[in-house]
Protein backbone atom coordinates (compact mmCIF):
# COMPACT_ATOMS: atom_id res chain seq x y z
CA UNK A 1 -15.75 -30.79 17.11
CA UNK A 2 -17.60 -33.08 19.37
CA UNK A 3 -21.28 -32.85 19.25
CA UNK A 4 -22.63 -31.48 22.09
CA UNK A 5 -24.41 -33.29 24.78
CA UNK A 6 -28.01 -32.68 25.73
CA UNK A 7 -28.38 -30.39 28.94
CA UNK A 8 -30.38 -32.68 30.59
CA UNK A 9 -27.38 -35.07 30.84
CA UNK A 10 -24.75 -32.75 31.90
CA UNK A 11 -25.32 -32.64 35.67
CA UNK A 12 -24.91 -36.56 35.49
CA UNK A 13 -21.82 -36.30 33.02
CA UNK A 14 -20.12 -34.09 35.41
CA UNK A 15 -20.51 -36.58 38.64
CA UNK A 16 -19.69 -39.11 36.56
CA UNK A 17 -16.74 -37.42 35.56
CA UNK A 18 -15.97 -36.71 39.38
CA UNK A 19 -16.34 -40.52 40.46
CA UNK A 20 -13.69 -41.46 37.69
CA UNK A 21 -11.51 -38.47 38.84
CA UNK A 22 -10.85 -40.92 42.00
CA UNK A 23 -9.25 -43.32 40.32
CA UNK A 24 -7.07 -41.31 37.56
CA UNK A 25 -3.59 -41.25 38.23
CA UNK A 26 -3.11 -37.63 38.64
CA UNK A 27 0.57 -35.82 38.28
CA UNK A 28 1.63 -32.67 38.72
CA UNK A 29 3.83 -31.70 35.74
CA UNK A 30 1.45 -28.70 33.93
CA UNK A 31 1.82 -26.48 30.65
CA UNK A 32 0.22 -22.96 31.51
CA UNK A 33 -1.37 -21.41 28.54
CA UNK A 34 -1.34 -17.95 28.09
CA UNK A 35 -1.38 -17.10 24.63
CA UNK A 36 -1.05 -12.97 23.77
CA UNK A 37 -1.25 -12.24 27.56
CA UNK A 38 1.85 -13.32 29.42
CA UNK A 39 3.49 -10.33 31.10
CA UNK A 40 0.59 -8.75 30.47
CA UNK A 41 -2.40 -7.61 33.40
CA UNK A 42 -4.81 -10.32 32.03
CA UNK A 43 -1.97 -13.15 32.14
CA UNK A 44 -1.58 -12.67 35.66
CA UNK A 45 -2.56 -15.95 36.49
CA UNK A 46 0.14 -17.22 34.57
CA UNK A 47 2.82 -14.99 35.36
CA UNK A 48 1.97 -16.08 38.84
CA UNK A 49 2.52 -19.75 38.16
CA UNK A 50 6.11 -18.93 36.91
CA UNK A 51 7.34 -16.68 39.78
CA UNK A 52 5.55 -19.12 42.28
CA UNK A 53 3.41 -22.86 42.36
CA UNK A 54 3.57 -25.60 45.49
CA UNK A 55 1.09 -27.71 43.65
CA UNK A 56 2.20 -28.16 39.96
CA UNK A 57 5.79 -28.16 38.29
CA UNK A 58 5.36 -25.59 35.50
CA UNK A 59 7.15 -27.26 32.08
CA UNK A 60 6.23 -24.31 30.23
CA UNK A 61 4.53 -21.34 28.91
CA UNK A 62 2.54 -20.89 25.82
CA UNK A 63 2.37 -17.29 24.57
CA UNK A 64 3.31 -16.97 20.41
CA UNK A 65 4.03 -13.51 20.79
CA UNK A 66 7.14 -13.83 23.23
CA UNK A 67 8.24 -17.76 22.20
CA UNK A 68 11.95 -18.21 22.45
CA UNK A 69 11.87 -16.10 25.45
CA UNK A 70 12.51 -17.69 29.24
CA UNK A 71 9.81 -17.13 31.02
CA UNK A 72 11.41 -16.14 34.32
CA UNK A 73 13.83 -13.67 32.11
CA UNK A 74 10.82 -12.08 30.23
CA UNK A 75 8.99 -11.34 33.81
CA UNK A 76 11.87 -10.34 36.06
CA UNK A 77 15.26 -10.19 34.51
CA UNK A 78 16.18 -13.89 35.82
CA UNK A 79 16.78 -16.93 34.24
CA UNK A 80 14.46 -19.49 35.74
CA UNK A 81 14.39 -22.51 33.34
CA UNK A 82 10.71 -22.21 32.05
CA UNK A 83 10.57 -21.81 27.89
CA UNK A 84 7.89 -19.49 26.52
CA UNK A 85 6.42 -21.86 23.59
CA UNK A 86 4.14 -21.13 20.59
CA UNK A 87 1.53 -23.86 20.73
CA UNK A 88 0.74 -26.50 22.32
CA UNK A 89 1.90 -29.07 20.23
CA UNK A 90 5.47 -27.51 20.68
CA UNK A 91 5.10 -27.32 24.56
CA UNK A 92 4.48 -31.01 24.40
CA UNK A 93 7.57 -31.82 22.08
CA UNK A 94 9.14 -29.56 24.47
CA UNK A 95 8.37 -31.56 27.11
CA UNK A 96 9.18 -35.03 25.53
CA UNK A 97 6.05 -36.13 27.06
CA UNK A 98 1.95 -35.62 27.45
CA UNK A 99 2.35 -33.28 30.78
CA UNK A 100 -0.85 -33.84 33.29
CA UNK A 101 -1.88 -30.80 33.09
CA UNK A 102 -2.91 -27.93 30.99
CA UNK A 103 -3.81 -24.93 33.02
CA UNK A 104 -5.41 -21.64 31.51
CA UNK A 105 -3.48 -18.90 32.52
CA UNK A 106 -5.23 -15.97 31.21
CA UNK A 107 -7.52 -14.14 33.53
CA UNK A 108 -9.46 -11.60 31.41
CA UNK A 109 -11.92 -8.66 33.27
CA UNK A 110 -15.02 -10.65 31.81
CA UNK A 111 -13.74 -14.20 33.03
CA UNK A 112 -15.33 -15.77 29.61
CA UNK A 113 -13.20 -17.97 27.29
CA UNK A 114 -12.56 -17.09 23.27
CA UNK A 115 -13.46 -19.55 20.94
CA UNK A 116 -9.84 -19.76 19.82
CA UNK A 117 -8.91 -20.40 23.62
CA UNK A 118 -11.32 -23.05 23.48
CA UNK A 119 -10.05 -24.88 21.03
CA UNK A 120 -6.85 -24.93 22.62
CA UNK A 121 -8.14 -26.33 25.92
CA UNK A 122 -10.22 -28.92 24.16
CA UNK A 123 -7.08 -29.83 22.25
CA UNK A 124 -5.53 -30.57 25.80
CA UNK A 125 -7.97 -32.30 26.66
CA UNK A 126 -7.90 -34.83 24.00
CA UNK A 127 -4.37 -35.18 24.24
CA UNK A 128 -4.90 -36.64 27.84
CA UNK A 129 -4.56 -33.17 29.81
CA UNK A 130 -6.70 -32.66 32.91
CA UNK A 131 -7.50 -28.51 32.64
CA UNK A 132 -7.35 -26.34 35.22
CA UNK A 133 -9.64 -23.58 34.64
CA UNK A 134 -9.61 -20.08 36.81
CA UNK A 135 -12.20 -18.50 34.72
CA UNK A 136 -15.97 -17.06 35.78
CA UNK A 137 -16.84 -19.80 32.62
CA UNK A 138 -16.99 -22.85 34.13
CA UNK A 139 -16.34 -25.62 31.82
CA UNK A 140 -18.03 -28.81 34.10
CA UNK A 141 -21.49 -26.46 32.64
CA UNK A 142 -20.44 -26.53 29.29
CA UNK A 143 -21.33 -29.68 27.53
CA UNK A 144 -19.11 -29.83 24.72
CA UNK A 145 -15.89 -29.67 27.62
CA UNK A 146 -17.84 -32.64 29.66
CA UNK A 147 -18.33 -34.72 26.88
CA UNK A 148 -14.76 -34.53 25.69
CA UNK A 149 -13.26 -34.74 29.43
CA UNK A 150 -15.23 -37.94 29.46
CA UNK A 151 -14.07 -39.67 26.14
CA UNK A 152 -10.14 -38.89 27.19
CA UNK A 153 -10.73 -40.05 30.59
CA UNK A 154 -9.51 -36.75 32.37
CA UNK A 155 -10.74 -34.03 34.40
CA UNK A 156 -11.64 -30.57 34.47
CA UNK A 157 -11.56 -27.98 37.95
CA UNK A 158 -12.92 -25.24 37.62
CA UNK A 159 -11.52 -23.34 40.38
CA UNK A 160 -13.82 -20.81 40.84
CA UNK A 161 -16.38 -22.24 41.51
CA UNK A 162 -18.09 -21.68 45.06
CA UNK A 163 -19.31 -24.41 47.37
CA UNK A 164 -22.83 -25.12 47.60
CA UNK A 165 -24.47 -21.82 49.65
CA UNK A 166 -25.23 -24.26 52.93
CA UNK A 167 -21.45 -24.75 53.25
CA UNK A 168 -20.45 -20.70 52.74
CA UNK A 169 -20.40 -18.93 55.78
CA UNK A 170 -21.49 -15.56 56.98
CA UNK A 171 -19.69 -13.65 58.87
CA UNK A 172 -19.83 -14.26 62.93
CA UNK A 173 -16.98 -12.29 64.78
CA UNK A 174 -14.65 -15.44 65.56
CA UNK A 175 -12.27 -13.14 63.99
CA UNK A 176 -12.32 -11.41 67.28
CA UNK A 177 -10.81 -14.97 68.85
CA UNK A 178 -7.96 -14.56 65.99
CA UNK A 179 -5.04 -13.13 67.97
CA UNK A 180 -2.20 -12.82 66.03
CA UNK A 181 -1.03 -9.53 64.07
CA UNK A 182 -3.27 -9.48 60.62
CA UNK A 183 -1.80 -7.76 57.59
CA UNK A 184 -3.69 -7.31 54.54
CA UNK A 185 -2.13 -6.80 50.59
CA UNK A 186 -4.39 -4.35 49.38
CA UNK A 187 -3.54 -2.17 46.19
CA UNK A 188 -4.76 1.33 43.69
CA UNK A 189 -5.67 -1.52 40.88
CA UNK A 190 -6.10 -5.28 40.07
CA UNK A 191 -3.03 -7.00 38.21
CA UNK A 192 -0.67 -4.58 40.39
CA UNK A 193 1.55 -7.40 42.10
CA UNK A 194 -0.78 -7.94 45.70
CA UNK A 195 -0.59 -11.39 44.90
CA UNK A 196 3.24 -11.87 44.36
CA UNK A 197 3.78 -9.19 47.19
CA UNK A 198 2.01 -11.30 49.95
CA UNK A 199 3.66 -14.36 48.19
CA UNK A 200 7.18 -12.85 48.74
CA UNK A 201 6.64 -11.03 52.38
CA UNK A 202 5.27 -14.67 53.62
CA UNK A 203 8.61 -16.44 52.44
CA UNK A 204 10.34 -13.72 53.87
CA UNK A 205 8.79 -13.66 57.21
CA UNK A 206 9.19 -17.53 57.47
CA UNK A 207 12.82 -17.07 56.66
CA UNK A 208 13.46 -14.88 59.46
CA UNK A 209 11.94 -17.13 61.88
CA UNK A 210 8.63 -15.30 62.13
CA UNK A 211 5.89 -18.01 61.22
CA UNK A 212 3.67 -16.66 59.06
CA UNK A 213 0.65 -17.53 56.41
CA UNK A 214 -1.07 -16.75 53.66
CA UNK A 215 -4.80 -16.45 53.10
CA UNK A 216 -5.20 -16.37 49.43
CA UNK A 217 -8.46 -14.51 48.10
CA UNK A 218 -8.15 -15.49 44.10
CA UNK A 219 -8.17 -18.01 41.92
CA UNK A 220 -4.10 -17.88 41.44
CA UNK A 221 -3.36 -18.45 44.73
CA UNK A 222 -5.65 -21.64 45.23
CA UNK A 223 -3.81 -22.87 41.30
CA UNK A 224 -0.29 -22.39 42.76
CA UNK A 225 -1.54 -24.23 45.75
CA UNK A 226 -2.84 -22.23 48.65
CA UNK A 227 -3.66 -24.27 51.83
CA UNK A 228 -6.23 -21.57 53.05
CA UNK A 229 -8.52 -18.77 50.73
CA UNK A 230 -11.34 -18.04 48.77
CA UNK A 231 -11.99 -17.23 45.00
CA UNK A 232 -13.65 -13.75 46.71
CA UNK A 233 -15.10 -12.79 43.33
CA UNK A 234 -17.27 -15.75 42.29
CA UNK A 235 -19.39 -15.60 45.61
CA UNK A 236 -23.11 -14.14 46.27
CA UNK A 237 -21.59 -10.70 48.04
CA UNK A 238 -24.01 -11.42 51.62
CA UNK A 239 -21.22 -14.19 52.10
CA UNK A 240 -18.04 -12.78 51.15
CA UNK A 241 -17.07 -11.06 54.31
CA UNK A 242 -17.57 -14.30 56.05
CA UNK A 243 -15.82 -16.44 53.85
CA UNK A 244 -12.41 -14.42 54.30
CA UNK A 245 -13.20 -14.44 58.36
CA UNK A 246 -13.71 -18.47 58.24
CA UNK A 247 -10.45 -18.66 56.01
CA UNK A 248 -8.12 -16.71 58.14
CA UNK A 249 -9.82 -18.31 61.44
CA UNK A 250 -8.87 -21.52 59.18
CA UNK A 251 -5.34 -20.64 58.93
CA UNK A 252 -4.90 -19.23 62.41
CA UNK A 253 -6.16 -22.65 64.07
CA UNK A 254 -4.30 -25.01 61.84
CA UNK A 255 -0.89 -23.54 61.85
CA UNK A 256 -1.13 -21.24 65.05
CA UNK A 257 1.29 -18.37 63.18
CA UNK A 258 2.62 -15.39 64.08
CA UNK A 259 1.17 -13.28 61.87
CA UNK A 260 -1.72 -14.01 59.19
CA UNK A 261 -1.24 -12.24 55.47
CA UNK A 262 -4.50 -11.51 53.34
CA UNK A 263 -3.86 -11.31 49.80
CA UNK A 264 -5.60 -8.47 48.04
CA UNK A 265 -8.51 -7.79 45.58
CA UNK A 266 -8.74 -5.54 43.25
CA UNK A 267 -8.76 -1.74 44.85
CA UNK A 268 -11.26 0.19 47.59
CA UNK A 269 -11.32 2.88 45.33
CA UNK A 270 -12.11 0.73 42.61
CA UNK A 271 -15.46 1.81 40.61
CA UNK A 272 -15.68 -2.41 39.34
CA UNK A 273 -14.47 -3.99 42.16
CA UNK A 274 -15.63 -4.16 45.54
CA UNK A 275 -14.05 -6.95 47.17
CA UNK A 276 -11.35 -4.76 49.07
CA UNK A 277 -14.17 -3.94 51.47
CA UNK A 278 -14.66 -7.49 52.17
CA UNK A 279 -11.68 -7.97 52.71
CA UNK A 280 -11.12 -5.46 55.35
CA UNK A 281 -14.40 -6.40 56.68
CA UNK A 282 -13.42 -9.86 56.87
CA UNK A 283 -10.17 -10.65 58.12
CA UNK A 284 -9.96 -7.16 60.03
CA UNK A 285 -6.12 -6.77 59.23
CA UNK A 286 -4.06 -4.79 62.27
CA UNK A 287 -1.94 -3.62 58.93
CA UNK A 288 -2.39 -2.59 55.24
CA UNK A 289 0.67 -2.94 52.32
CA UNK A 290 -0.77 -0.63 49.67
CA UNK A 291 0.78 -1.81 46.10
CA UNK A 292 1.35 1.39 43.90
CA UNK A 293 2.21 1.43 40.39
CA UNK A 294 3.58 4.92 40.01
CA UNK A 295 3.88 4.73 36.40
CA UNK A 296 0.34 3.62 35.68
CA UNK A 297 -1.81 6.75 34.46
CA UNK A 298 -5.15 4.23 33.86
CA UNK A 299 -6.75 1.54 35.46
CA UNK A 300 -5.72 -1.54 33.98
CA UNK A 301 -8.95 -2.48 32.49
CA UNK A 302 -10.95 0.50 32.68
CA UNK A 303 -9.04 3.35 31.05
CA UNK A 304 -11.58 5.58 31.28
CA UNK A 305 -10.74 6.18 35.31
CA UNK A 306 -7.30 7.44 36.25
CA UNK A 307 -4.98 5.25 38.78
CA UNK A 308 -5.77 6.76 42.64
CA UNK A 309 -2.22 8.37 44.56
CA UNK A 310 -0.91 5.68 46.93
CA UNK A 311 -1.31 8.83 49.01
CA UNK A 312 -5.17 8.82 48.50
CA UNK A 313 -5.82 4.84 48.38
CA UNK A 314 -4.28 4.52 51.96
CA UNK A 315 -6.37 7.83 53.61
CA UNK A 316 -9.58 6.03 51.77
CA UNK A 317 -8.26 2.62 53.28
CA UNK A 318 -7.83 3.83 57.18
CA UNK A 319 -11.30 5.81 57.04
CA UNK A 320 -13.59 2.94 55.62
CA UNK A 321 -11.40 0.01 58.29
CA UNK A 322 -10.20 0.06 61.45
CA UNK A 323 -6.90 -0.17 60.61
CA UNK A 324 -3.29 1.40 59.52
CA UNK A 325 -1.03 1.53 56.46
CA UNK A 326 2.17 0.07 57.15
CA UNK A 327 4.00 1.03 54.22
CA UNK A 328 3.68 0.98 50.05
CA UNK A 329 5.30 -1.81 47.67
CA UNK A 330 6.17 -0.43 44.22
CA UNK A 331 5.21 -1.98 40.89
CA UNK A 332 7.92 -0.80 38.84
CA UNK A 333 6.29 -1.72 35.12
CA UNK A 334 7.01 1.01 32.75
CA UNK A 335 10.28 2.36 34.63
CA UNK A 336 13.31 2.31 32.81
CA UNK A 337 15.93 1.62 35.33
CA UNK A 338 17.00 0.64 38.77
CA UNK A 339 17.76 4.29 39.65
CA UNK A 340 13.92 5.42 38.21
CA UNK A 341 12.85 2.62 40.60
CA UNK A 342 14.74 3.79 43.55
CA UNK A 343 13.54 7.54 43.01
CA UNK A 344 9.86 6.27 43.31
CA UNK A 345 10.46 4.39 46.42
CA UNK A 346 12.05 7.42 48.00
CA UNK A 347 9.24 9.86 46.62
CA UNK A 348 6.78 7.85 48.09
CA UNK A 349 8.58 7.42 51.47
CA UNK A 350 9.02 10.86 51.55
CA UNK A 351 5.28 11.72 50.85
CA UNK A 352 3.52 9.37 52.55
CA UNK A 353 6.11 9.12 55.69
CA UNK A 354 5.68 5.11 55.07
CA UNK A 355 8.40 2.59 54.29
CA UNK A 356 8.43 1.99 50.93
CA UNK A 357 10.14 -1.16 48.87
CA UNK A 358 9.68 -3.25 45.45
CA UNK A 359 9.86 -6.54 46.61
CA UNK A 360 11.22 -7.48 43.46
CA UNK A 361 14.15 -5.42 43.07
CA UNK A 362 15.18 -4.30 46.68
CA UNK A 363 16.17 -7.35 49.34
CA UNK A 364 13.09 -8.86 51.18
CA UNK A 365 14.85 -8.00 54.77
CA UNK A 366 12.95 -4.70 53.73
CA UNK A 367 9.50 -5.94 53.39
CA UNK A 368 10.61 -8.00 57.13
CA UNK A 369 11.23 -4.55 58.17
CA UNK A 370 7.74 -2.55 57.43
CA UNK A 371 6.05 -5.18 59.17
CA UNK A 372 8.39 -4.91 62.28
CA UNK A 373 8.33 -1.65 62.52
CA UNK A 374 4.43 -1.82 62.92
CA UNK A 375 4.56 -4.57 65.13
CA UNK A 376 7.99 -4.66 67.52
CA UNK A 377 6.15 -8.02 69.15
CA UNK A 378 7.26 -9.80 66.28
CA UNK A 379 10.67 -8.79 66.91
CA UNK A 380 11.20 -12.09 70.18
CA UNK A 381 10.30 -14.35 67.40
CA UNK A 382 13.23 -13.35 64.91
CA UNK A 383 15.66 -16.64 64.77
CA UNK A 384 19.08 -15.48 65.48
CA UNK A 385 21.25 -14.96 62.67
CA UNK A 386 18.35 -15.31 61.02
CA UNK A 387 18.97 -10.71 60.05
């Protein structure tokens, strides 16, 4: 193990790092690790990367529970070319080559790194991997990851990390000057599917000729490369309402869209999580998609609290925002079949009187539909032939 480096040095260590970062030839082939997690609530970062990434061409997947698996298989029941590995050292062999990156895929409650995950990450690193880090732990503080990043010549991001507090923003009601249809992702837990649902309803949107964009509000989303969002949970709270109002003014001035979408945190009704409410407060969405997982008995993390009804997470939703659910997306985890899948979605259409889909089982024209039926303006902007 490399000796550690005196704290006094690290700040300069990590701008030094930074300056030499300019220079590196930097790639984009990446091996996410994920190891005892993937498919799994706290791999979500990684399981995100497979189903989705603009920014990095995902080799493979290191998990030694599920090697031999495909990745895309494991996750969704379709064949998508990505190996599940058992180490390092056979993702590399895999690979035929030293990819560019490693990123950590895991995204545990506590954001904090195991010493075994450490290892693995320094390992990376002195194989000539820049790391990606989405973690609350940032490694540019930790002087043992600075001195080795320095030695290989590489780089670490830690993606969480916030800007300097001059540079955050508060909010200021240019959100007001925003005037295209806003829909938010929200959700009854975190690690439901917000993510992948706003991912999916996006690329639908766009497909039927209705521009649309994608405000990202975690760590995932900026990984798989996000143009516009905010790691929400690694700000000081007095500036997180602001920062989702300057990111989806952001979006709505550069690409001048047709409708906005706001990834989701967490849950309103969440006792651990409260950036929902900045969320709403923020981007002030015209429309709510409320992921369910009817299956779920537990929050994911906290088991002592029982999952809320999609039934009582959208009432809670409309009477803290101004603002309507459009319809429920279904997490089908723990259902057995296609036909226990399709008896949720019509329970839950019949309860709530809301459209209801799983975007990854039922055709995306559906998820084009919710949104259309809440806003018919959209409708002039549909490409013909496009339906």
């Amino acid at each position: 193990m490399i000796s550690p480096v005196p704290n006094a040095d690290v700040d300069d260590l990590v701008r030094s790092a930074l300056d030499a970062a300019i220079s590196l030839p930097v790639g984009s082939t990446a091996i996410t690790y994920c190891e005892g997690q993937f498919g799994e609530q706290d791999g979500k970062t990684a399981n995100g990367l497979v189903r989705h990434s603009e920014k990095y061409e995902i080799l493979s997947v290191i998990d030694s529970r599920q090697a031999g698996a495909d990745a895309g298989m494991f996750l969704d029941g379709t064949r998508n070319g990505i190996p599940v590995l058992a180490s390092l050292a056979e993702a590399i062999a895999d690979a035929g080559f030293v990819p560019d990156y490693l990123i950590c895929g895991v995204a545990p409650a506590d954001g904090l790194l195991s010493d075994a995950q450490r290892l693995v990450l320094l390992d990376g690193i002195t194989r000539g991997m820049h790391v990606i880090n989405g973690l609350h732990e940032f490694l540019n503080d930790d002087a043992e990851f600075v001195a080795a990043a320095l030695l290989a010549g590489v780089t670490i991001t830690d993606v969480r990390r916030p800007k300097d507090k001059k540079d955050l923003h508060l909010f200021s009601g240019r959100i007001f000057d925003v005037t295209c249809p806003r829909i938010a992702v929200l959700g009854t837990d975190g690690a439901i599917g917000k993510r992948t649902t706003a991912t999916l309803l996006v690329q639908a949107l766009n497909e039927a000729g209705i521009k649309a964009v994608m405000v990202g509000t975690g760590q995932t989303t900026l990984i798989q490369g996000g143009k516009y969002g905010v790691a929400l949970d690694a700000l000081v709270p007095q500036f997180c309402s602001g920062e989702v109002e300057h990111q989806v003014v952001r979006a709505f001035e550069g690409e001048d869209p047709d409708v906005i979408v706001v990834e989701g945190q967490g849950a309103l009704s969440h006792p651990a999580y409260l950036t929902s409410g900045h969320i709403l407060r923020g981007s002030r969405p015209q429309g709510v998609i409320v992921q369910h997982a009817p299956r779920r008995e537990v929050l994911g993390d906290f088991p002592m609290v029982a999952m809320p009804t999609a039934a009582s997470e959208a009432r809670l939703i409309e009477a803290f925002a101004d603002t309507t659910v459009i319809g429920i997306t279904v997490n089908h985890e723990r259902m057995a079949d296609d036909a226990e899948i399709g008896e949720a979605i019509d329970t839950l259409q019949r309860e709530l009187g809301l459209p209801a889909t799983d975007p990854l089982t039922r055709p995306l024209d559906q998820l084009v539909d919710m949104v259309l039926q809440a806003f018919p303006e959209l409708e002039a902007r549909v490409a013909p032939g496009a339906r």
